[in-house]
Protein backbone atom coordinates (compact mmCIF):
# COMPACT_ATOMS: atom_id res chain seq x y z
CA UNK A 1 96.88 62.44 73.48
CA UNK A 2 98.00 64.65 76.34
CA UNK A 3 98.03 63.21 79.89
CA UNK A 4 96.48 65.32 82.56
CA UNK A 5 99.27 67.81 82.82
CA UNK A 6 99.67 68.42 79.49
CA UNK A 7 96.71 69.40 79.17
CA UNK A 8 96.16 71.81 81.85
CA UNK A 9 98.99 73.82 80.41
CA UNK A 10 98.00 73.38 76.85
CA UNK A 11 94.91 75.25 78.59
CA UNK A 12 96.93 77.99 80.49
CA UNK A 13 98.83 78.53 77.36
CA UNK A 14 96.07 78.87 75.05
CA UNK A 15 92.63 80.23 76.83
CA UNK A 16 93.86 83.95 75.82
CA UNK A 17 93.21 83.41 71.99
CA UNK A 18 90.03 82.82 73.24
CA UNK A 19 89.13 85.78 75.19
CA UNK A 20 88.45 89.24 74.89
CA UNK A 21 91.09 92.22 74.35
CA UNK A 22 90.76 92.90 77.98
CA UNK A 23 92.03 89.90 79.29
CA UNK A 24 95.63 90.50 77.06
CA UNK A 25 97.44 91.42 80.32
CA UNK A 26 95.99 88.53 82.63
CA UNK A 27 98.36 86.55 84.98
CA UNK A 28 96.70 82.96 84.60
CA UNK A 29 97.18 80.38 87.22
CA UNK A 30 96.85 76.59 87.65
CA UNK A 31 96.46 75.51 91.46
CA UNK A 32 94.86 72.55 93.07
CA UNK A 33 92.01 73.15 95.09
CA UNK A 34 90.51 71.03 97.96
CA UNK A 35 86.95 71.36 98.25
CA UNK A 36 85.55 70.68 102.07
CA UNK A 37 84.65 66.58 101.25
CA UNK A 38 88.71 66.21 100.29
CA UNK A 39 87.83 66.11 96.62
CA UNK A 40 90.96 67.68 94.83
CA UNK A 41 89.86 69.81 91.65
CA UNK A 42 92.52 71.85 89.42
CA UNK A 43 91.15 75.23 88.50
CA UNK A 44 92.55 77.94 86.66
CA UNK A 45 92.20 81.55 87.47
CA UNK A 46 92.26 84.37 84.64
CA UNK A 47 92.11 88.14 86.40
CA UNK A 48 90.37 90.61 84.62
CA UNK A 49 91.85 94.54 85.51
CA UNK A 50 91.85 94.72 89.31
CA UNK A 51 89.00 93.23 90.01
CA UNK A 52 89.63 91.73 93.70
CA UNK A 53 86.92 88.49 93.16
CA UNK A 54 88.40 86.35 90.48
CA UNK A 55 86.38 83.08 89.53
CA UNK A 56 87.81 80.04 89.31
CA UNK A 57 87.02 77.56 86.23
CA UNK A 58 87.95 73.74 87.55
CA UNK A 59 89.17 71.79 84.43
CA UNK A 60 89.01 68.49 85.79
CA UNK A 61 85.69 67.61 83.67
CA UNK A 62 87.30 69.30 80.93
CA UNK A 63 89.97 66.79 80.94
CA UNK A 64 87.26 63.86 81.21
CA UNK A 65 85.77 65.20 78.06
CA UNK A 66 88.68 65.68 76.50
CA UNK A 67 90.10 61.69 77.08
CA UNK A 68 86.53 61.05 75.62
CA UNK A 69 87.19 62.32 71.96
CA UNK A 70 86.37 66.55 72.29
CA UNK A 71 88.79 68.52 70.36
CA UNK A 72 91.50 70.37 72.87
CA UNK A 73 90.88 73.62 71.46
CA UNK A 74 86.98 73.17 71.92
CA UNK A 75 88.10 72.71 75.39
CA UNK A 76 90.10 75.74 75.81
CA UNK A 77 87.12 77.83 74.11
CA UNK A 78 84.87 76.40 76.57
CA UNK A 79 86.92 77.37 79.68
CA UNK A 80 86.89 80.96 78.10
CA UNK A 81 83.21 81.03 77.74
CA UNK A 82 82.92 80.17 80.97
CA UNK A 83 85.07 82.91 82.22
CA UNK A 84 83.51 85.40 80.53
CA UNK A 85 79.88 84.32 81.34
CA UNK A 86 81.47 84.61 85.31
CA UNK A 87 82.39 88.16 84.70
CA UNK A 88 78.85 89.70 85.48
CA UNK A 89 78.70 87.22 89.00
CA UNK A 90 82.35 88.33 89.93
CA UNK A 91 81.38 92.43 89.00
CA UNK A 92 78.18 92.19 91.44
CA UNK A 93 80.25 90.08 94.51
CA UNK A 94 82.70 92.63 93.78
CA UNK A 95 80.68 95.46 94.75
CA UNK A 96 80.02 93.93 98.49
CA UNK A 97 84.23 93.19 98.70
CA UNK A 98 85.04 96.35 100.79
CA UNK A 99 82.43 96.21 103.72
CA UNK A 100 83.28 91.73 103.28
CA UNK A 101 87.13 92.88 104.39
CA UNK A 102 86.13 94.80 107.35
CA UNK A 103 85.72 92.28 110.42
CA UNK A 104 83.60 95.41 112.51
CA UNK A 105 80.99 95.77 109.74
CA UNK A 106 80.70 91.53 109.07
CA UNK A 107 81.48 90.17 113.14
CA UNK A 108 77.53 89.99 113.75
CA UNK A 109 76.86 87.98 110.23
CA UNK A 110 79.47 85.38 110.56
CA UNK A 111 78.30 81.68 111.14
CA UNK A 112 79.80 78.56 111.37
CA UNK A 113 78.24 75.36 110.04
CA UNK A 114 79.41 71.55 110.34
CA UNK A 115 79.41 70.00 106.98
CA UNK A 116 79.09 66.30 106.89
CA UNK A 117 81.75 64.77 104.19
CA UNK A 118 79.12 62.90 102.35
CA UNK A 119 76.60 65.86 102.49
CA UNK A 120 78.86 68.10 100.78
CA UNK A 121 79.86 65.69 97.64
């Protein structure tokens, strides 16, 4: 069994026999995310072309499932299904990217909110 590391990578390495043609040329990338409560997820991020919003797929319950007795490689084919099914989100928020970039268009829409720690778990 691989520990936690292992397994991410066997994931990185992998996740393109899994996905489509396009995806061939794809930089992926494991990073460590915090999430506003402190919580520390791993993702990984698989570009697709040049598209400038690229979703990221935390593996963390991946790895839970994994410990538990699901097959690695039905793990890596999961994390590619979900990539793909995030294409169409990430092609719409993609449209809106341009106009999101330019702080004269977007200074009258910003907001700031206070989160409370156990709120946002």
């Amino acid at each position: 069994m691989m520990n936690r590391k292992e397994f991410y990578e066997y994931v990185k390495d992998n996740v393109k026999e899994y996905l489509p043609e396009s995806y061939k040329d794809a930089e992926i990338k494991l990073q460590e995310v915090e999430k506003n409560n402190g919580l520390k997820l791993t993702g990984i991020t698989i570009p697709n072309g040049d598209q400038r919003i690229v979703p990221t797929v935390y593996l963390d319950s991946l790895y839970q499932e994994y410990i538990h007795g699901k097959d690695v490689d039905s793990c890596v084919g999961d994390v590619a299904d979900i990539r793909i099914e995030a294409q169409g989100k990430a092609e719409f928020f993609d449209m809106g990217v341009p106009d999101i970039l330019d702080y004269e268009k977007m200074k009258d829409k910003l907001q700031m909110r206070i989160c409370d720690k156990e709120w946002n778990t």
